[in-house]
N, C-alpha and C. Protein backbone atom coordinates (compact mmCIF):
# COMPACT_ATOMS: atom_id res chain seq x y z
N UNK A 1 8.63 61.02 57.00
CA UNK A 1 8.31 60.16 58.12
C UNK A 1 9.62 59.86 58.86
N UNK A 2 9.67 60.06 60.14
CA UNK A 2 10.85 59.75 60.77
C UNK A 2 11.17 58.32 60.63
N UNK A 3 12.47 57.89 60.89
CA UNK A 3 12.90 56.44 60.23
C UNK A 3 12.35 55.64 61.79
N UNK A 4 12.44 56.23 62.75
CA UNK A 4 11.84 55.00 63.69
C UNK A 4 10.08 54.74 63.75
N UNK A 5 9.33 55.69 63.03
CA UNK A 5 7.82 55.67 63.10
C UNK A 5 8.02 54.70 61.78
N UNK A 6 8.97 55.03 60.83
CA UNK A 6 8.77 54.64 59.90
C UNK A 6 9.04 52.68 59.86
N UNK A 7 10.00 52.43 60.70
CA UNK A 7 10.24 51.01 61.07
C UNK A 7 9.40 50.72 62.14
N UNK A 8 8.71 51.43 63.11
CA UNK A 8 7.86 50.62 63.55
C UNK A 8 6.31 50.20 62.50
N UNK A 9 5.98 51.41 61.73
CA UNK A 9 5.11 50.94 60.79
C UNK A 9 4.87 49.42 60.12
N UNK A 10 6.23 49.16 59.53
CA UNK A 10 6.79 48.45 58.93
C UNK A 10 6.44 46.99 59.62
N UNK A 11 7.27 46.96 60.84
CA UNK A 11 6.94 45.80 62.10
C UNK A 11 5.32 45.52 62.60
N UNK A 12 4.25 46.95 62.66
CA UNK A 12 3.39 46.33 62.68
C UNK A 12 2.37 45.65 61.39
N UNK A 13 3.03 46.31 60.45
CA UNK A 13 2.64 45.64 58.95
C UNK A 13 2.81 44.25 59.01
N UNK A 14 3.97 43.84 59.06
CA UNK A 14 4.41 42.30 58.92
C UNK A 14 3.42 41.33 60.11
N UNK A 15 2.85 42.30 60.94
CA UNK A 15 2.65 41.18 62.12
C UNK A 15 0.71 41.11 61.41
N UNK A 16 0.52 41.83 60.28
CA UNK A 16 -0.89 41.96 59.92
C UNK A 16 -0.85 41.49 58.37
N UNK A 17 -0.05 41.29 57.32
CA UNK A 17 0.22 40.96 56.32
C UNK A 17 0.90 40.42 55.99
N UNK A 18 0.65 39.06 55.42
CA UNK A 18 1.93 38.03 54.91
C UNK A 18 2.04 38.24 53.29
N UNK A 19 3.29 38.23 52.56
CA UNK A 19 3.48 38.16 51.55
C UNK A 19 3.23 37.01 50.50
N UNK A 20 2.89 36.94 49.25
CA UNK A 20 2.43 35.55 48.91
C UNK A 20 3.13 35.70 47.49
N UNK A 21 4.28 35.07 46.82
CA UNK A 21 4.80 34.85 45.80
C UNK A 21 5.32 34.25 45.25
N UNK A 22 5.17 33.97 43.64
CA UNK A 22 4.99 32.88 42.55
C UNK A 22 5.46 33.57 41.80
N UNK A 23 6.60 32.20 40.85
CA UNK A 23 7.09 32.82 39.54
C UNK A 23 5.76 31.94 38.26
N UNK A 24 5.26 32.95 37.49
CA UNK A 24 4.34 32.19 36.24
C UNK A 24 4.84 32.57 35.08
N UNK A 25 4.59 31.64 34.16
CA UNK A 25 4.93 32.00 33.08
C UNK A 25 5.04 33.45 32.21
N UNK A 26 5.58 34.04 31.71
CA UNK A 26 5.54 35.96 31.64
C UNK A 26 4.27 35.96 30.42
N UNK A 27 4.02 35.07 29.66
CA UNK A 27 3.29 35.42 28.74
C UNK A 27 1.75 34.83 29.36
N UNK A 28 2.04 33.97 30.34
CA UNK A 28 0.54 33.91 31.03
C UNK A 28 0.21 35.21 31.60
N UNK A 29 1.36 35.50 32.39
CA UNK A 29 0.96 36.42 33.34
C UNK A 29 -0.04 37.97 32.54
N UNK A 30 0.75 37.71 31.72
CA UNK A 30 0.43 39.19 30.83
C UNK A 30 -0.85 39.23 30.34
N UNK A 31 -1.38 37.65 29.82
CA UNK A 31 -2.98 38.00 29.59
C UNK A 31 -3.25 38.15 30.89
N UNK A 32 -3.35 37.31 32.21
CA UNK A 32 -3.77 37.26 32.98
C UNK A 32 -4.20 38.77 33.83
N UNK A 33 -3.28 39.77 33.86
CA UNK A 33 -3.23 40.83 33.72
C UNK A 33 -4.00 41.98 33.19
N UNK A 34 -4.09 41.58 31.77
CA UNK A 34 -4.89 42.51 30.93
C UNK A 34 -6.37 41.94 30.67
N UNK A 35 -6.70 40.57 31.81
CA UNK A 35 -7.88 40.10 31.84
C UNK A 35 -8.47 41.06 32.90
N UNK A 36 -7.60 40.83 34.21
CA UNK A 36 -8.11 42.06 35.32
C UNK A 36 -8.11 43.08 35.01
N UNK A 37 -7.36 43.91 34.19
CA UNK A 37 -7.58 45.01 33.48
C UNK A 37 -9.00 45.46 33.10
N UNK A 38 -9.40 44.88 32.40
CA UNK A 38 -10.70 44.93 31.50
C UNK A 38 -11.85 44.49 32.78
N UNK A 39 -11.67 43.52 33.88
CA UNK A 39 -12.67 43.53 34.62
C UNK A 39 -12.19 44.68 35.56
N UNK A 40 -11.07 45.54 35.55
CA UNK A 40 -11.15 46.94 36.34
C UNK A 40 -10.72 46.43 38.29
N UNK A 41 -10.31 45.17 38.27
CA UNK A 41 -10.05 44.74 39.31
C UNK A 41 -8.60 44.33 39.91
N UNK A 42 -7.93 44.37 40.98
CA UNK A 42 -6.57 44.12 41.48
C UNK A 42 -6.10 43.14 41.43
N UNK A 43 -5.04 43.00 40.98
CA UNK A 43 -4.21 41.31 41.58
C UNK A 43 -4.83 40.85 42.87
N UNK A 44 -4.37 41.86 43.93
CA UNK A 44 -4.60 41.44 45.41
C UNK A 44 -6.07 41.19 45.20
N UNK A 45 -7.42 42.08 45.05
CA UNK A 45 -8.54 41.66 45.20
C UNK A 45 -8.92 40.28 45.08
N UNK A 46 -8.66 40.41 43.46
CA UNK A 46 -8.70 38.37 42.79
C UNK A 46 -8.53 37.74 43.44
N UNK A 47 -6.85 37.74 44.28
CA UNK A 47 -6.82 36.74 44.88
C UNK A 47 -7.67 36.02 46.20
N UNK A 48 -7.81 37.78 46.82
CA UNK A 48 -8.40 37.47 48.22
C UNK A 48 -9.57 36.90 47.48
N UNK A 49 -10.12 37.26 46.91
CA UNK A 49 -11.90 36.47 46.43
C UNK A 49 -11.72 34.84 46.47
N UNK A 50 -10.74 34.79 45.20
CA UNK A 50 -10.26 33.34 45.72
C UNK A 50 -9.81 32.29 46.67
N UNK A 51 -9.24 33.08 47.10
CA UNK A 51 -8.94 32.50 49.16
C UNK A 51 -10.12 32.30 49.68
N UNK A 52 -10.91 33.24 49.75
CA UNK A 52 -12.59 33.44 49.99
C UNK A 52 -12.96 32.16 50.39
N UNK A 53 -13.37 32.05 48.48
CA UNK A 53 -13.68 30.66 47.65
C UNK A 53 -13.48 29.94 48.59
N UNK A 54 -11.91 29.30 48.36
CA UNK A 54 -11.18 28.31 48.99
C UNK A 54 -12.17 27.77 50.31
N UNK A 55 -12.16 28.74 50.94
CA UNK A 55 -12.27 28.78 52.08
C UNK A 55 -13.67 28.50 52.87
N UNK A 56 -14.14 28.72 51.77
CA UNK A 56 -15.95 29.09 51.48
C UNK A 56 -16.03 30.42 52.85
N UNK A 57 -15.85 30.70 52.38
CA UNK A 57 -15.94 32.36 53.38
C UNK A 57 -17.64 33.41 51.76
């Protein structure tokens, strides 16, 4: 990918996706993890469902 397609990519990413991050405990995280595992589902998904929630969406 050329580096200027490749930085404009980038720029219109940021203007469509915000980043969202937390330090948790490592041994929570790890079940927490191998809970989505077993339901076969994403970090990101979970969360958006939960925002959802939140939101009542």
């Amino acid at each position: 990918m050329p580096r200027e397609s490749r930085a404009q990519y980038f720029r219109d990413r940021r203007k469509k996706i915000k980043a969202f991050a937390v330090e948790v405990d490592k041994e929570k995280m790890e079940r927490f993890e191998e809970k989505l595992k077993e339901k076969n589902i994403s970090k990101v998904k979970w969360l958006n469902e939960k925002i959802d929630e939140e939101l009542g969406e």
